[in-house]
Protein backbone atom coordinates (compact mmCIF):
# COMPACT_ATOMS: atom_id res chain seq x y z
CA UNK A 1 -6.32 -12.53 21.24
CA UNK A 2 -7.24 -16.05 19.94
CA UNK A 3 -10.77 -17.48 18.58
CA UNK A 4 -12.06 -18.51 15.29
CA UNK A 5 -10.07 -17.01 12.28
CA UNK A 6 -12.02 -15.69 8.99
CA UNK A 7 -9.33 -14.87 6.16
CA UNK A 8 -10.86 -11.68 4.11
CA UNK A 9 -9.55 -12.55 0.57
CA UNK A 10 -8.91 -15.89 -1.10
CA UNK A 11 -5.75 -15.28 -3.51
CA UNK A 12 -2.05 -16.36 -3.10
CA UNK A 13 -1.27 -13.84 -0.10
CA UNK A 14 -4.12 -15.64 1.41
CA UNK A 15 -3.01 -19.00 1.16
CA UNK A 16 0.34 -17.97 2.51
CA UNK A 17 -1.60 -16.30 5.75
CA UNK A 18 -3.73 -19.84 6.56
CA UNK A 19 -1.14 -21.65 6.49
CA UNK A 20 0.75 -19.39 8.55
CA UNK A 21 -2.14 -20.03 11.35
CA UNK A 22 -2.63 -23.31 10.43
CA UNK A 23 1.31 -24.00 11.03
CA UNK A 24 0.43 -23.96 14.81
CA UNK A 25 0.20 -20.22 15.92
CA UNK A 26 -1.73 -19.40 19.34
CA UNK A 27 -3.95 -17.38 17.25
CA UNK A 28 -6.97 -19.71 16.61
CA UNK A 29 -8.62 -21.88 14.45
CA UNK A 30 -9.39 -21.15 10.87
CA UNK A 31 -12.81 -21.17 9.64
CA UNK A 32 -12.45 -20.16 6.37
CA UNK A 33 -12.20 -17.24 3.89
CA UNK A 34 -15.09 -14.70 2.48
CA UNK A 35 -14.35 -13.69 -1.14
CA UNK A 36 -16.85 -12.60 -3.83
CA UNK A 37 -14.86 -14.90 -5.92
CA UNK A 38 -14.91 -18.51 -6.68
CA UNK A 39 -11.04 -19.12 -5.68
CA UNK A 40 -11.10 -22.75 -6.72
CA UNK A 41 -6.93 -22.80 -5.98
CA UNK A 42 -8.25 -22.24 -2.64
CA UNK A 43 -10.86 -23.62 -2.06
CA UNK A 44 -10.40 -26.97 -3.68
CA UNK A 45 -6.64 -27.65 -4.03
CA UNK A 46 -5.84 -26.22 -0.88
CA UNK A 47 -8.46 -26.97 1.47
CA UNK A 48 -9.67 -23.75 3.49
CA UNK A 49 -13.55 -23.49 2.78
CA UNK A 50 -14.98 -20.48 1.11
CA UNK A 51 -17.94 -19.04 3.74
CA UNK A 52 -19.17 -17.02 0.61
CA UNK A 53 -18.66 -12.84 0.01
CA UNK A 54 -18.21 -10.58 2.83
CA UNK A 55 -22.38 -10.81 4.12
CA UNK A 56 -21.33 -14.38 4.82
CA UNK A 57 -19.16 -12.81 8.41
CA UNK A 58 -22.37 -12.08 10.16
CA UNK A 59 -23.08 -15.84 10.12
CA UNK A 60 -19.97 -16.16 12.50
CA UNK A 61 -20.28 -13.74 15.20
CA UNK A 62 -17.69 -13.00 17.32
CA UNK A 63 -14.75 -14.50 14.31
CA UNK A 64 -11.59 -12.43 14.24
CA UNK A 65 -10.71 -11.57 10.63
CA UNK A 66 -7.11 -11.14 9.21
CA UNK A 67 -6.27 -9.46 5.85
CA UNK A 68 -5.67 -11.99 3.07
CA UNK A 69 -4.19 -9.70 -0.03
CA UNK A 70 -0.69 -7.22 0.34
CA UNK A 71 0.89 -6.14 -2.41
CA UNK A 72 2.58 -2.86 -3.40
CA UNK A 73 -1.54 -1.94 -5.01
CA UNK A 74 -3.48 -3.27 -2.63
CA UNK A 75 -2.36 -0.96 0.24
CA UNK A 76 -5.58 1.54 0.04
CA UNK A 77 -8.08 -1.43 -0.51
CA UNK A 78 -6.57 -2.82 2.59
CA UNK A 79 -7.57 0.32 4.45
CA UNK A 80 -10.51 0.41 3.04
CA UNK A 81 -11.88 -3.23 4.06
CA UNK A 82 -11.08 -2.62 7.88
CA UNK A 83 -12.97 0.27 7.85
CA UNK A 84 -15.69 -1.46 6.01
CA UNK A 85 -15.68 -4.87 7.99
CA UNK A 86 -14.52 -4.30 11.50
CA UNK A 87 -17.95 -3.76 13.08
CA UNK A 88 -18.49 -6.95 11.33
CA UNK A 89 -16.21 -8.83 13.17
CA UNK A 90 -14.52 -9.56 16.77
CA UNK A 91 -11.61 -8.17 16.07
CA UNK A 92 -8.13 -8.55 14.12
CA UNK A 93 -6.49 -11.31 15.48
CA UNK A 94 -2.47 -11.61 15.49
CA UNK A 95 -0.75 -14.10 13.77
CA UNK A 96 3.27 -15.20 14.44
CA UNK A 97 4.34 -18.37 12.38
CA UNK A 98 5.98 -20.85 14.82
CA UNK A 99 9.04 -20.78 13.15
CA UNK A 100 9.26 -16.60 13.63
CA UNK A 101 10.94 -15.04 16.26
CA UNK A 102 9.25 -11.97 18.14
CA UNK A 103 11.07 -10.40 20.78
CA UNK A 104 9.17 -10.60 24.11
CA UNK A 105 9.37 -6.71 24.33
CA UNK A 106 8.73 -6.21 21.36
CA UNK A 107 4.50 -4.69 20.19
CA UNK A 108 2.42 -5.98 17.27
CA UNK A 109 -0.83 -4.16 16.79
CA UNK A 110 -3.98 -6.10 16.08
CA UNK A 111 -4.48 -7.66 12.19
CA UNK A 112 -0.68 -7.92 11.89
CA UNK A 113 0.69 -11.20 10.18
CA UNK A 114 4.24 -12.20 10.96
CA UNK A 115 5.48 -14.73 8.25
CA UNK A 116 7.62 -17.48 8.59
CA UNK A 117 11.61 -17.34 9.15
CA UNK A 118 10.72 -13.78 10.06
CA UNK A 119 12.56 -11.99 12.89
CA UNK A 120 11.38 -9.09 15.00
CA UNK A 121 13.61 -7.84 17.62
CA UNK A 122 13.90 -6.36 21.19
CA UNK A 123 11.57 -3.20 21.78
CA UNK A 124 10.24 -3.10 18.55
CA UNK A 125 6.87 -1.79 17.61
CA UNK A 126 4.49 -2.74 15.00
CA UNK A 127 1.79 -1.07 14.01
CA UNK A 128 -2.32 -2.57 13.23
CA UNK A 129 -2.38 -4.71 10.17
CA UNK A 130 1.28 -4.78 9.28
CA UNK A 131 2.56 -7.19 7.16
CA UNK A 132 6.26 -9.12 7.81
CA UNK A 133 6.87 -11.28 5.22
CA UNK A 134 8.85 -14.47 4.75
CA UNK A 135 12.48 -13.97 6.23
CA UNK A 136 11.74 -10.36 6.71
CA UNK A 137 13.96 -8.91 9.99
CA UNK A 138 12.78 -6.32 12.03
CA UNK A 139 15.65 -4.94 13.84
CA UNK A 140 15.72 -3.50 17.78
CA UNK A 141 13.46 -0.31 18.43
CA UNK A 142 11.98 -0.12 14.65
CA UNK A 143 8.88 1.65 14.50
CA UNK A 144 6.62 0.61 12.13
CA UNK A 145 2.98 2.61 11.39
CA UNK A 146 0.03 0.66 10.36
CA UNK A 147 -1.14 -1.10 7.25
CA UNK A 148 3.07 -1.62 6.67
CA UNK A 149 4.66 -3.90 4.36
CA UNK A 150 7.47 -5.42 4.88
CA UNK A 151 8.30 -7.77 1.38
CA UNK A 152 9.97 -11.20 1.76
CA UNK A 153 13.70 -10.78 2.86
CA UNK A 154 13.54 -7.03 3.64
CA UNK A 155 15.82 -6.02 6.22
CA UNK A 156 15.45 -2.77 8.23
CA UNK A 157 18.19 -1.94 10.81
CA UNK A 158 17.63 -0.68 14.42
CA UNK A 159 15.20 2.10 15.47
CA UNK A 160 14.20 2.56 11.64
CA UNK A 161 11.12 4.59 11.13
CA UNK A 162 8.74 3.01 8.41
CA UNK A 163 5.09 5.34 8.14
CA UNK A 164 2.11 4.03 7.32
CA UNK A 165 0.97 2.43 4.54
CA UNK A 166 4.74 1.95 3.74
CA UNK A 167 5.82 -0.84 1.34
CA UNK A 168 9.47 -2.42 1.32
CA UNK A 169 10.06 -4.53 -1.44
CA UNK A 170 11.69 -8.00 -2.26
CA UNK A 171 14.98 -8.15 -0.47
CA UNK A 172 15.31 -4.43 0.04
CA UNK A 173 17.69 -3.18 3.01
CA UNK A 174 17.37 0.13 4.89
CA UNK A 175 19.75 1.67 7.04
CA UNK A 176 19.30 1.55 10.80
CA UNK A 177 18.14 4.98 12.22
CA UNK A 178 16.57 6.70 8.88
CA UNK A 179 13.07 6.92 8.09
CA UNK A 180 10.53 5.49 5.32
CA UNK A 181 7.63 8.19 4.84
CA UNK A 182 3.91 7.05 4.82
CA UNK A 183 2.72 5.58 2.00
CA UNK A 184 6.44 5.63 0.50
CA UNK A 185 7.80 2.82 -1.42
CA UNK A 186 10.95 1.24 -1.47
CA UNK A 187 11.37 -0.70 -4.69
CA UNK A 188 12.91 -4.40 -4.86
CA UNK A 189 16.43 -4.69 -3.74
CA UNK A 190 17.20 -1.30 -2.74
CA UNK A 191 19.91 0.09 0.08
CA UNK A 192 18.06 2.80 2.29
CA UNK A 193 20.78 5.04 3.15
CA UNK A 194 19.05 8.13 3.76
CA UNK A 195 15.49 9.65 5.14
CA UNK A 196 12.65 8.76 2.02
CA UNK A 197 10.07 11.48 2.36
CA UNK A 198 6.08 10.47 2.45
CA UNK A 199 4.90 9.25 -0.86
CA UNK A 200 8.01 8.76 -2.60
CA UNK A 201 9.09 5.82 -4.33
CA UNK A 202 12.74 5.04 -4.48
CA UNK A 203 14.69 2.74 -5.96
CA UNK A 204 18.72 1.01 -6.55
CA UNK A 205 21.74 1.14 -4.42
CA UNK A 206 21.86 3.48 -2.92
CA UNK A 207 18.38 4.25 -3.49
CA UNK A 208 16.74 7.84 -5.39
C-alpha cells in the first residue's frame, strides 16, 4: 500500500522513520507529522512539517499513518494510538529502507517499519506495527506477533518465535528455534538460549 504518509509522533524514533521513507521506499510521500508538541528538532532543523496534534489527520483524508515513537516504554501507548487513530486514517502503510533486504516470501503486516541495513529472510512473518531496527536480522521462518521490537543490531536465528508486544534490545542475540513471550523483554546484549516466558524480562549471557 502506498499514498501520502502522516508520521504520528515527532521525537528521535520519528526522525529516524521519515527518513527511512524519505530514503526512497515505495511507500509514499511524506506529508508530515501530528504531535501535540512543538518538536522544533523536527520541525525546523530537520525539515518534515508539523500538521498540528492528532485532530489535524482529518484534514488529510485518506493519509496512511506510521508509528513515530518505540522504545522499551512506549510499547502500550503504541497500542493504544492505533486503536485510537485508525478510523482516522487510510491505513498503516509499510515502510522497507532501500538499503534493507526483505525476502520476497517473506510477510510484513501493515504499520511495520523496516530500518536500514536491516535483513529479513526467506518465509518470514512479521506481524502489524513491528518495528526492525537499524542492522536488525530477521532470520528464515521467524515469527514475529504485532507491535514487536526488534532494537538496532538484534539478531534472532531461524523460525524464532517473538510474541507480541515483545522488545529485543541493543545488539541482543536469540537462539534460532526458541521463543520470546508477549510482552517479554530481552535486555541489551543478551544470548537467548532458551524459551523466555510472557512478561519476563531477561537479561546477560546466557540470559535469566
Amino acid at each position: 500500500m502506498s499514498g501520502r504518509i502522516v508520521v504520528i509522533g515527532g521525537g528521535e524514533h520519528a526522525r529516524v522513520v521519515m527518513e527511512t521513507v524519505r530514503a526512497g521506499s515505495t511507500a509514499g510521500e511524506l506529508l508530515g507529522f501530528v504531535d501535540p508538541e512543538a518538536c522544533e528538532e523536527t520541525s525546523g532543523r530537520f525539515g518534515v512539517r508539523r500538521l498540528g496534534g492528532e485532530d489535524a489527520l482529518g484534514g488529510y483524508p485518506g493519509a496512511l499513518g506510521l508509528l513515530g515513537f518505540a522504545a522499551l516504554e512506549t510499547r502500550s501507548r503504541r497500542e493504544e494510538a492505533v486503536r485510537r487513530l485508525t478510523t482516522l486514517l487510510g491505513g498503516w502503510a509499510v515502510v522497507v529502507h532501500p538499503a534493507a533486504w526483505v525476502s520476497p516470501t517473506a510477510t510484513l503486516g501493515e504499520g511495520t517499519v523496516i530500518m536500514a541495513g536491516a535483513v529479513v529472510q526467506t518465509g518470514a512473518r512479521i506481524g502489524a506495527h513491528c518495528v526492525i531496527n537499524t542492522g536488525a536480522i530477521v532470520e528464515h521462518d521467524v515469527v514475529l506477533g504485532d507491535h514487536a521490537q526488534l532494537a538496532p543490531g538484534a539478531t534472532l536465528g531461524g523460525a524464532v518465535r517473538v510474541g507480541p508486544s515483545a522488545y529485543i534490545g541493543l545488539g541482543a542475540a536469540v537462539r534460532d528455534h526458541t521463543s520470546v513471550g508477549a510482552g517479554a523483554t530481552v535486555g541489551m546484549g543478551a544470548v537467548v538460549v532458551r524459551d523466555v516466558p510472557n512478561g519476563a524480562r531477561v537479561m546477560g549471557v546466557p540470559a535469566r
